[in-house]
Protein backbone atom coordinates (compact mmCIF):
# COMPACT_ATOMS: atom_id res chain seq x y z
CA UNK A 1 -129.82 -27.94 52.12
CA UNK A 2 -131.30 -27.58 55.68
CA UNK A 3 -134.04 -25.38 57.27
CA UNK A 4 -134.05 -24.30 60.84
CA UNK A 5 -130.75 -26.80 61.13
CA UNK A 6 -133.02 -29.64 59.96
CA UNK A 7 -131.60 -31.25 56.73
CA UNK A 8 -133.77 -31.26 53.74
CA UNK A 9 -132.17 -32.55 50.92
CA UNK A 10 -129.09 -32.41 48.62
CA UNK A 11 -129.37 -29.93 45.78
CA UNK A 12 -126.87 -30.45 42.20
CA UNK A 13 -125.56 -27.44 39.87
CA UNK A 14 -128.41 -26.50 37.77
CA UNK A 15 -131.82 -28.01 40.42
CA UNK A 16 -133.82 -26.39 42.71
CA UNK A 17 -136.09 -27.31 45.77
CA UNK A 18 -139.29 -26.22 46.80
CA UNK A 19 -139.95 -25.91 50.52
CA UNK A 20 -143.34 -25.59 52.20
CA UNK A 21 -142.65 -23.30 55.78
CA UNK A 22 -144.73 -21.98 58.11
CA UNK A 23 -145.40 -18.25 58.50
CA UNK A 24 -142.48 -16.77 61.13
CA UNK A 25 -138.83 -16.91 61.14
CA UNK A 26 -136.49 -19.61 59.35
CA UNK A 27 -133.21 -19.81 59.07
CA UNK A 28 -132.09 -21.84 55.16
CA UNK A 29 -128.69 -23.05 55.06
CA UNK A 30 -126.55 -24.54 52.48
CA UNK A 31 -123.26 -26.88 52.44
CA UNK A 32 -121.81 -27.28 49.49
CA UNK A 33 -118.86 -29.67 50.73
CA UNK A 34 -118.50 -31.50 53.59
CA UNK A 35 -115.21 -29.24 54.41
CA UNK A 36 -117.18 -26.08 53.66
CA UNK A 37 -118.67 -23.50 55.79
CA UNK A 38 -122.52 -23.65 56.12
CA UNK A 39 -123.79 -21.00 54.22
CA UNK A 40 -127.25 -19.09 55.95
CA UNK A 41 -130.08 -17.10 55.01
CA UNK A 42 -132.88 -15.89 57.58
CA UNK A 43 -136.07 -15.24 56.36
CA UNK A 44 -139.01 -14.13 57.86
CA UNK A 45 -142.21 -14.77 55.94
CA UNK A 46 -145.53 -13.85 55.82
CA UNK A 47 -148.61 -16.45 55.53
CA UNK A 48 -149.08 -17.34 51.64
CA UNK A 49 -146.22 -16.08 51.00
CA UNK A 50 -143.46 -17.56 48.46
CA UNK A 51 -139.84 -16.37 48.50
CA UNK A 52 -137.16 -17.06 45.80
CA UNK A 53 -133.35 -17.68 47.27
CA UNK A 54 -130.24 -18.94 45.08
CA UNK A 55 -127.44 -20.02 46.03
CA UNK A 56 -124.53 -18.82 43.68
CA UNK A 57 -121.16 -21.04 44.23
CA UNK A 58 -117.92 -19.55 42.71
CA UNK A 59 -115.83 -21.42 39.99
CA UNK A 60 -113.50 -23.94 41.12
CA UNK A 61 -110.65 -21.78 41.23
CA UNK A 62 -107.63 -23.33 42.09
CA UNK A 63 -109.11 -25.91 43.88
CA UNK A 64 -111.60 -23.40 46.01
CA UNK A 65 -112.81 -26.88 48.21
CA UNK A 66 -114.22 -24.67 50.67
CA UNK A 67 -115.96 -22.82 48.44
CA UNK A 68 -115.03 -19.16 49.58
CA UNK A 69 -117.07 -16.33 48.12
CA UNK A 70 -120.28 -18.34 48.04
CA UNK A 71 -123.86 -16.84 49.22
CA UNK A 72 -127.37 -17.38 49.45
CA UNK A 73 -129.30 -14.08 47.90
CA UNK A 74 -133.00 -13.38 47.78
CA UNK A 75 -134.64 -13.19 44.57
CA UNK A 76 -137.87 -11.45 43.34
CA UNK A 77 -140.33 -13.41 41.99
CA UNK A 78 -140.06 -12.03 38.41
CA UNK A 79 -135.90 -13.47 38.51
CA UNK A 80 -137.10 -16.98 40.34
CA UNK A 81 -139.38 -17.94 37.98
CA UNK A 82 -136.95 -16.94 35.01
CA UNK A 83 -133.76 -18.41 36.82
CA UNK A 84 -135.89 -21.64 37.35
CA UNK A 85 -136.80 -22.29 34.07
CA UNK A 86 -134.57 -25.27 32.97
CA UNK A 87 -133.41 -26.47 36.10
CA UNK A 88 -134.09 -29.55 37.52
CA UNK A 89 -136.25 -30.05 40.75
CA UNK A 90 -135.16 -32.06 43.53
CA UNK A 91 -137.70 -33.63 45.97
């Protein structure tokens, strides 16, 4: 997981991560291999304001190491707080 290219933190299947930004434009990205593509997300956020993203990562199909057909999608708040409720958080 990185922010404005700056790496944050390593997420698992099933965790999330809560990041503290500044008001202004971001930019979140996501690896999920070392082989893969970055995935990216820009955001542009308003002071106070709290934004739900996942990250949805296709079924190993055949072997799908570079895990084509991924993406990072906004949520609303109603569908973060229900898609976060038993995950695990990462620090």
């Amino acid at each position: 997981m990185e922010l404005n290219k700056q790496a944050m933190g390593e997420l698992s299947n099933a965790s999330y991560m809560r990041l503290t930004m500044a008001p202004g434009e971001h930019v979140l990205g996501v690896s999920p291999s070392f082989i893969s593509k970055t995935y990216e997300l820009k955001l542009t956020l308003a002071d106070k304001q709290t934004q739900y993203v996942e990250f949805e990562l296709p079924p190993f199909i055949l072997g799908n190491v570079f895990s084509l057909g991924s993406s990072i999608t906004p949520r609303t708040a109603e569908q973060g707080v229900a898609e976060m409720q038993g995950l695990k958080g990462v620090k």
